[in-house]
Protein backbone atom coordinates (compact mmCIF):
# COMPACT_ATOMS: atom_id res chain seq x y z
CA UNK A 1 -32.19 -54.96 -78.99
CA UNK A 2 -33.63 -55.64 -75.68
CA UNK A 3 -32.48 -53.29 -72.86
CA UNK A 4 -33.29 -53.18 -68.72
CA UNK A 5 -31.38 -50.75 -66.53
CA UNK A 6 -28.46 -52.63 -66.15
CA UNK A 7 -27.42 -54.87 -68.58
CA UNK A 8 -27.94 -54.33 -72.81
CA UNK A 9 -28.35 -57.08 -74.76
CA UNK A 10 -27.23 -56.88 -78.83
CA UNK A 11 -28.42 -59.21 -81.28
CA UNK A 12 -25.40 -60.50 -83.99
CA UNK A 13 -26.18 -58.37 -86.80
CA UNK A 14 -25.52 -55.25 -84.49
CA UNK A 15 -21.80 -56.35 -83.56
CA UNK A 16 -21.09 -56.52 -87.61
CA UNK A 17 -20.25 -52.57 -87.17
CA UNK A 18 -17.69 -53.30 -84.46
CA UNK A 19 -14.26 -53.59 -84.74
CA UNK A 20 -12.07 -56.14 -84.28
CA UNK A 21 -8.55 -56.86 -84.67
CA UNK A 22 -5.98 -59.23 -84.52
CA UNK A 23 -2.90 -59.59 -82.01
CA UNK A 24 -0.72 -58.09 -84.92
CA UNK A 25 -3.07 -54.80 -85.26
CA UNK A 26 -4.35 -54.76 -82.15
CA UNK A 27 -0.25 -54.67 -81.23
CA UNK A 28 0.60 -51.60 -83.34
CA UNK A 29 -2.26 -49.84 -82.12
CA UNK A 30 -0.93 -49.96 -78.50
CA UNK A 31 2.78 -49.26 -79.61
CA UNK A 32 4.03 -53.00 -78.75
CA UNK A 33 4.80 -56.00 -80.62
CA UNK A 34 2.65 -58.65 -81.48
CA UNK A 35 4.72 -61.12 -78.64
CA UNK A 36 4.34 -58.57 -75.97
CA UNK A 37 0.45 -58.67 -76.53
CA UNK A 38 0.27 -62.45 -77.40
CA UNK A 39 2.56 -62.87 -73.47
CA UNK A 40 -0.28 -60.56 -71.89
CA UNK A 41 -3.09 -62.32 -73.47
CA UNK A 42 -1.54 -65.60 -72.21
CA UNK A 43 -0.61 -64.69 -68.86
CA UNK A 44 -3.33 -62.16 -68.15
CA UNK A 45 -6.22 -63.50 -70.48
CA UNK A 46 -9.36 -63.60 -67.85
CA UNK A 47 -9.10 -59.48 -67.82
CA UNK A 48 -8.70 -59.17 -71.28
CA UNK A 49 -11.76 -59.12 -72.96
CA UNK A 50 -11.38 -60.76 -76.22
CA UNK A 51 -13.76 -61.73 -78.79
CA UNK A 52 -12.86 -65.35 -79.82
CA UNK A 53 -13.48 -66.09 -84.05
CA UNK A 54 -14.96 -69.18 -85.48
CA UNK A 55 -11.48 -69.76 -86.63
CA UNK A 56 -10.80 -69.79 -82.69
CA UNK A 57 -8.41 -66.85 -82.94
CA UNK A 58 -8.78 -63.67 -80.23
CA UNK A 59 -9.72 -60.66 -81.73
CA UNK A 60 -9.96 -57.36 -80.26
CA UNK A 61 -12.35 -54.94 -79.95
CA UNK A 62 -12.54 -51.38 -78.19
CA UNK A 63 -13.20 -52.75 -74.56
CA UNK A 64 -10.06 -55.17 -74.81
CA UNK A 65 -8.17 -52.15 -76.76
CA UNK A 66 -8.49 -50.22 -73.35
CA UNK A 67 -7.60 -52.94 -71.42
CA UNK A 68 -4.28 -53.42 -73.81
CA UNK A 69 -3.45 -49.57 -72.85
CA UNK A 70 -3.96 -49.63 -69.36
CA UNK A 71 -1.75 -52.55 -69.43
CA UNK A 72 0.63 -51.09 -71.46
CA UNK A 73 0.64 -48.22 -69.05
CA UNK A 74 0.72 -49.98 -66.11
CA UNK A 75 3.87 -52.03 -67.55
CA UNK A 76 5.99 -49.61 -69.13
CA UNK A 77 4.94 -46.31 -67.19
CA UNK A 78 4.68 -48.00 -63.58
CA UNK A 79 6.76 -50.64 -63.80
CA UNK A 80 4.02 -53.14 -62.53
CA UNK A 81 5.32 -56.97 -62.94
CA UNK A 82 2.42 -59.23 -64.67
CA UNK A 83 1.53 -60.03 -61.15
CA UNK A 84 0.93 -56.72 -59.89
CA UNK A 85 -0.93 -56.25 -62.87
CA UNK A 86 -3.20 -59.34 -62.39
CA UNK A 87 -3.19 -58.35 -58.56
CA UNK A 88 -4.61 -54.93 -59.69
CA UNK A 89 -7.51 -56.44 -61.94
CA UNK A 90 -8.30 -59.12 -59.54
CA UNK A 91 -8.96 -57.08 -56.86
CA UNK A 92 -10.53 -54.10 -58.68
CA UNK A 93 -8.30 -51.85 -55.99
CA UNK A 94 -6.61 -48.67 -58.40
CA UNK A 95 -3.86 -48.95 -55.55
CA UNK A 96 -1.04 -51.77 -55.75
CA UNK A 97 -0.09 -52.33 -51.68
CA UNK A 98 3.46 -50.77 -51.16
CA UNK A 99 5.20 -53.89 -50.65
CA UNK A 100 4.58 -54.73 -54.42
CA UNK A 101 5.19 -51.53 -56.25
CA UNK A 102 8.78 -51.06 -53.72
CA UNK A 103 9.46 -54.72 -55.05
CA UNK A 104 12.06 -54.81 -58.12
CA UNK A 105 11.25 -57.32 -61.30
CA UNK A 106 14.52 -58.68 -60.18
CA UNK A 107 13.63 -59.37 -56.44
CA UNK A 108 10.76 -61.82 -57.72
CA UNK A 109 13.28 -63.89 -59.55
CA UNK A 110 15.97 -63.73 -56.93
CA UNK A 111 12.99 -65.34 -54.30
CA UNK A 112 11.83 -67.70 -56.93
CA UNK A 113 15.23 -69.10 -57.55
CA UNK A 114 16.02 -69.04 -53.31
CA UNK A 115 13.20 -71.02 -53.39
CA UNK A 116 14.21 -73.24 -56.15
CA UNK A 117 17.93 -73.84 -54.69
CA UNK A 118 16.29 -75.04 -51.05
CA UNK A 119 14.34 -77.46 -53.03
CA UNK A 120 17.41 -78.84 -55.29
CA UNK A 121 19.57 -79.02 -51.61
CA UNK A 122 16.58 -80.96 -50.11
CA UNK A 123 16.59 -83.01 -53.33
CA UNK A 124 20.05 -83.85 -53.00
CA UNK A 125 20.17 -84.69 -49.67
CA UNK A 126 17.06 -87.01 -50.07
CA UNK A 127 19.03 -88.30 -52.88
CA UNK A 128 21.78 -88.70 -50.80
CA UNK A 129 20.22 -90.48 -48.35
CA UNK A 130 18.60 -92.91 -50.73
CA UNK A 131 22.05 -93.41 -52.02
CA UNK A 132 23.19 -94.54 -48.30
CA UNK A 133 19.88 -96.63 -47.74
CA UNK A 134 20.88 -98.44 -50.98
CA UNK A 135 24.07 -99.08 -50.31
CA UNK A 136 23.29 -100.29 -46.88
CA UNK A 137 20.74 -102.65 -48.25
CA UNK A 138 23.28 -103.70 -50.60
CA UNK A 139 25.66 -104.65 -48.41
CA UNK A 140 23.13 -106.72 -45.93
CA UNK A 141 22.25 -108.38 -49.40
CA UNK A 142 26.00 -109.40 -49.69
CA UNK A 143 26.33 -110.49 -46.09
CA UNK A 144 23.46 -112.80 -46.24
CA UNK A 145 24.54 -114.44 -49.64
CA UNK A 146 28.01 -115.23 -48.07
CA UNK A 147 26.32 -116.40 -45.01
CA UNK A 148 24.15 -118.78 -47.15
CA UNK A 149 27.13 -119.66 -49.01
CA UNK A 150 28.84 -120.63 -46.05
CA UNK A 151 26.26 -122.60 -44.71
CA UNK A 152 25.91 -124.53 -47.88
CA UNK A 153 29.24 -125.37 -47.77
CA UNK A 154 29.08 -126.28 -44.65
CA UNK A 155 26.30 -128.31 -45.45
CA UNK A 156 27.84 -129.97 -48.45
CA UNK A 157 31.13 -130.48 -46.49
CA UNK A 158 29.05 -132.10 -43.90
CA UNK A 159 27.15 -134.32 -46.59
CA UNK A 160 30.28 -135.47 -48.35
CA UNK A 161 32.06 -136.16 -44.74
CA UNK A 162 28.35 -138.28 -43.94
CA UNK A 163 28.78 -140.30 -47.33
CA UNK A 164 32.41 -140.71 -47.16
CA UNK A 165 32.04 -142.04 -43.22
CA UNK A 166 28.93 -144.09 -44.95
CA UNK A 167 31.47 -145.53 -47.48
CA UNK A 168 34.04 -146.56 -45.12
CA UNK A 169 31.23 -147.91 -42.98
CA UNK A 170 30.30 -150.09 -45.83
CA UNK A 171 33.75 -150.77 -46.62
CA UNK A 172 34.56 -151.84 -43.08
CA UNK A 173 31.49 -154.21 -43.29
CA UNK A 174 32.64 -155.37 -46.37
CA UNK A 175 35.47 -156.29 -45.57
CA UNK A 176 34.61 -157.79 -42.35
CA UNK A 177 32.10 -160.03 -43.74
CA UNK A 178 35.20 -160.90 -46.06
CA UNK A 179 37.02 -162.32 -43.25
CA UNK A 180 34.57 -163.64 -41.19
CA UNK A 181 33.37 -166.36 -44.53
């Protein structure tokens, strides 16, 4: 073992003494159930000091034991919300500010789903919107087919009167030349 003021380094064989436990023990030795841990490990892992198997499981050993308590504590005895717990570690304060601890689970869920309705209304108008672009393009699409139509039928009307003048041109000359022989 090497060792400078600050920092202790262990070599492998020295953590075989340790202990370490899964979520389901580590669970019932904090009085909670294996979810409750497995939710905190998932939502709060960075301050939870697991060791991590070759098997890639978490285990736990006394450090992330504490850690399990004072969240425990924190959750159940103070009523902190995951994020007031996560706010508490990542700031390293031991005071939540007011305007967090004051603030009821159910207030976080009410602002999350405020925030969630203004973003369906603004989805719905966009959608409604698109809806009136569409049909608008839709209906220029319609009025330049029928124009098109028109003018080919127009056209075609013109063509047929052009061959049919043609024809009687013809038969006029015809008919003409008949007379004149």
């Amino acid at each position: 073992m090497t060792q400078t003021k600050e920092q202790t380094v262990e070599t492998p064989a020295e953590h075989v003494e340790e202990m370490r436990l899964t979520v389901k023990e580590a669970a019932k030795q904090v009085n909670e159930s294996p979810g409750v841990v497995r939710n905190w490990l998932r939502e709060l892992k960075a301050y939870i000091p697991t060791v991590q198997g070759d098997n890639g499981y978490n285990y736990f050993d006394e450090p992330a034991l504490k850690r399990l308590l004072l969240i425990r504590k924190l959750s159940r005895e103070q009523n902190y919300s995951i994020k007031q717990i996560e706010y508490y570690f990542a700031t390293g304060e031991t005071q939540i500010k007011p305007e967090l601890v004051n603030e009821e689970p159910a207030s976080g869920i009410r602002k999350d789903l405020a925030v969630i309705m203004e973003r369906m209304e603004r989805q719905e108008q966009f959608n409604q919107a698109l809806v009136n672009k569409l049909d608008e393009q839709q209906q220029y699409i319609k009025d330049s087919l029928n124009r098109r139509d028109q003018l080919l039928l127009e056209s075609l009307k013109n063509t047929q009167e052009a061959k049919k003048a043609e024809i009687k041109k013809k038969r006029f000359f015809k008919w003409f030349s008949k007379e004149n022989e």
